[in-house]
C-alpha atoms as a PDB file:
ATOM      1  CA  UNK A   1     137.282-116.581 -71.923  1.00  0.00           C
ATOM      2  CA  UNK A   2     136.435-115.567 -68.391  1.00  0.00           C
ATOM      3  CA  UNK A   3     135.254-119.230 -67.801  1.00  0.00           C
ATOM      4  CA  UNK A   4     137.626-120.861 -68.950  1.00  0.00           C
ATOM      5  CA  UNK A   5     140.425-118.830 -66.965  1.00  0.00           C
ATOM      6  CA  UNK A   6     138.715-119.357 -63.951  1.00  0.00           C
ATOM      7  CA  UNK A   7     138.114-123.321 -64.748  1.00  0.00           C
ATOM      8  CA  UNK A   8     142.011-122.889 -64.914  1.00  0.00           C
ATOM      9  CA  UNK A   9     142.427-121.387 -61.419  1.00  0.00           C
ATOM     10  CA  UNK A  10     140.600-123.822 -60.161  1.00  0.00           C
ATOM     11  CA  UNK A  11     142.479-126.563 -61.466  1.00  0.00           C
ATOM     12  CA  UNK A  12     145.750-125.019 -60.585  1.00  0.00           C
ATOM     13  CA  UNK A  13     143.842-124.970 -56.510  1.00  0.00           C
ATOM     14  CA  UNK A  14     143.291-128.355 -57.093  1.00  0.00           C
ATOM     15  CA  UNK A  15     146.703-129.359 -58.243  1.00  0.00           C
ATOM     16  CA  UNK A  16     148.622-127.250 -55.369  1.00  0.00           C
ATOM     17  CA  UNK A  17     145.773-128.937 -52.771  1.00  0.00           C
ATOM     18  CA  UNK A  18     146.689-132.589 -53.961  1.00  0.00           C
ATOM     19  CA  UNK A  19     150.760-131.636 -53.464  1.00  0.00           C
ATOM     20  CA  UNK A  20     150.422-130.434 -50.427  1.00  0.00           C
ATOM     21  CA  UNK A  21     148.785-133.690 -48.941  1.00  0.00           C
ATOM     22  CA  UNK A  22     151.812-135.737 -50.668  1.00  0.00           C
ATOM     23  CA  UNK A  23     153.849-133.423 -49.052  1.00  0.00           C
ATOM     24  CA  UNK A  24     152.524-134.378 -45.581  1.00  0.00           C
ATOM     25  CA  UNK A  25     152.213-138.189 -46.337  1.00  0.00           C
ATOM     26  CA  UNK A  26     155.859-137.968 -47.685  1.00  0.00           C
ATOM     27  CA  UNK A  27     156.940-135.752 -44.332  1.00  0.00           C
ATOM     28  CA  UNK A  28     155.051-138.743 -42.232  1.00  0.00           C
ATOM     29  CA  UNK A  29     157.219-141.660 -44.057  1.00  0.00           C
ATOM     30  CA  UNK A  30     160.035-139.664 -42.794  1.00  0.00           C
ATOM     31  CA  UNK A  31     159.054-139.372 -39.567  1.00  0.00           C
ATOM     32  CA  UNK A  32     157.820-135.551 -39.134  1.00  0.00           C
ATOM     33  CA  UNK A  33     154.577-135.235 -37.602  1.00  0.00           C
ATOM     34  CA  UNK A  34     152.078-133.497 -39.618  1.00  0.00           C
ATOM     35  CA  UNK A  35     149.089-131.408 -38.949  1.00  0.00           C
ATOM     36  CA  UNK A  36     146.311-132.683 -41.526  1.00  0.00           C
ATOM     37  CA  UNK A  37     143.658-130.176 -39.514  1.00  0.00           C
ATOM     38  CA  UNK A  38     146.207-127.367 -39.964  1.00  0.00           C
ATOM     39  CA  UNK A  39     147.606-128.364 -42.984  1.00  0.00           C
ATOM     40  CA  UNK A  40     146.056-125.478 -44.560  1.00  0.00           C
ATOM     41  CA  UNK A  41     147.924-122.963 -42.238  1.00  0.00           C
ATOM     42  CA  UNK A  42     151.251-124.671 -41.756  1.00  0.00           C
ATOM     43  CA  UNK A  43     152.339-125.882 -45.563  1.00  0.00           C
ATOM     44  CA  UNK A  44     154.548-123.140 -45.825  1.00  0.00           C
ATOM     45  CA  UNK A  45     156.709-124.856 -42.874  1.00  0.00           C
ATOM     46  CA  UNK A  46     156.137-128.209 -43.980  1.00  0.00           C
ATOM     47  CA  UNK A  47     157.207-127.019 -47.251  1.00  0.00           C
ATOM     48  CA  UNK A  48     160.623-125.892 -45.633  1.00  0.00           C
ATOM     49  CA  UNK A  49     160.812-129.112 -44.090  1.00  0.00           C
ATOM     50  CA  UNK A  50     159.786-131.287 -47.526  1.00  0.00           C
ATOM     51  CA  UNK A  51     162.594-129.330 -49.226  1.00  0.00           C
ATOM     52  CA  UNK A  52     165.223-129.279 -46.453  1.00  0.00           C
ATOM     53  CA  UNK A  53     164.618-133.260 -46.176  1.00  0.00           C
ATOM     54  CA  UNK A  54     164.953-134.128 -50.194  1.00  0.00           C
ATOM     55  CA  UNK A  55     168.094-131.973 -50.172  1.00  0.00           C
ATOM     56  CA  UNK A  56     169.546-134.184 -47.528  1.00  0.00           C
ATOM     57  CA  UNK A  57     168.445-137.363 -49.074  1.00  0.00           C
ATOM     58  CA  UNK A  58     169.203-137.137 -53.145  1.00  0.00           C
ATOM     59  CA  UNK A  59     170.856-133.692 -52.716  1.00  0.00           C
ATOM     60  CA  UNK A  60     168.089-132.338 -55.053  1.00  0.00           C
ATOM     61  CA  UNK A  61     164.736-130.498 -54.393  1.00  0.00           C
ATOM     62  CA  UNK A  62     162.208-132.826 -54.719  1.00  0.00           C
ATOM     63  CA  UNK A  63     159.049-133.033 -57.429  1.00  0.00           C
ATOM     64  CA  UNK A  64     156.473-131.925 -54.923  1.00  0.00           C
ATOM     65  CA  UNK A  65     158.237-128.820 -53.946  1.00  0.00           C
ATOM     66  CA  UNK A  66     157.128-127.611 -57.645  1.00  0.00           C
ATOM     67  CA  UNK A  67     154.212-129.377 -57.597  1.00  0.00           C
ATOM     68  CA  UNK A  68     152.977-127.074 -55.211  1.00  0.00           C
ATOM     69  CA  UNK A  69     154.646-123.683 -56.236  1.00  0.00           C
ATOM     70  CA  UNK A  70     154.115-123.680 -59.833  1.00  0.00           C
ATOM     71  CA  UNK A  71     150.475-124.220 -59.954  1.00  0.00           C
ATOM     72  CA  UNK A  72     150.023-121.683 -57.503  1.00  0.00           C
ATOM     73  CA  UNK A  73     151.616-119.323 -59.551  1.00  0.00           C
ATOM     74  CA  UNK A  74     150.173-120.156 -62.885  1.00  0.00           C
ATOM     75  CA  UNK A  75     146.747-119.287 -60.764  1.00  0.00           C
ATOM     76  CA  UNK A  76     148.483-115.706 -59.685  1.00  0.00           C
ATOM     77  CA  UNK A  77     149.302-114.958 -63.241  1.00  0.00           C
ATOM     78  CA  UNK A  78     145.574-116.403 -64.519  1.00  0.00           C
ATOM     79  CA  UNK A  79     143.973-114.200 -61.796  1.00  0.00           C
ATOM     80  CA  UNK A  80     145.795-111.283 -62.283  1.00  0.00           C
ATOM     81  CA  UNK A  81     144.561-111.475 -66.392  1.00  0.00           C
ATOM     82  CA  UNK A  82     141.287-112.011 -64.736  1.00  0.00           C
ATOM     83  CA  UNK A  83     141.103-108.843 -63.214  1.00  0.00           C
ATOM     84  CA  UNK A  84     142.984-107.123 -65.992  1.00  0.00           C
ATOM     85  CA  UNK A  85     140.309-108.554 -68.491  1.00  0.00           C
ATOM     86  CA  UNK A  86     137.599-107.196 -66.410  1.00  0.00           C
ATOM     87  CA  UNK A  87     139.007-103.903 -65.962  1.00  0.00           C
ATOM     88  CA  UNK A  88     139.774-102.907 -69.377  1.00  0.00           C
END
């Protein structure tokens, strides 16, 4: 079980890693200069700046927005069993 949940945090790593670089490309297209060494540090802003920009374009959040939000916290709830399962 223990493997498996952490094969599952990885994934969900994975998943948020590969939004956050569409994210940037997307913010590029659009003519906001992105960061790829900090990318790392700064997605929270470029985040903002993803979401603010879809909202003004199709008046809707776009797809990457939860791309990179919901993986991330699938892997807080899978970590937080993690530790539960080793704890009890």
């Amino acid at each position: 079980m223990t493997t498996l949940l952490v094969i599952l945090i990885l994934a969900c790593g994975a998943w948020a890693v590969v939004a956050s670089v569409l994210i940037a490309r997307y913010l590029e297209k659009h003519g906001i200069s992105v960061d790829f060494l900090w990318l790392r540090v700064m997605i929270l802003k470029y985040l903002g700046q993803y979401r603010k920009v879809t909202l003004k374009e199709t008046q809707r959040v776009g797809p990457l927005f939860y791309h990179y939000v919901v993986p991330l916290t699938v892997a807080l709830v899978l970590v937080i069993i993690l530790i539960a399962q080793g704890l009890g």
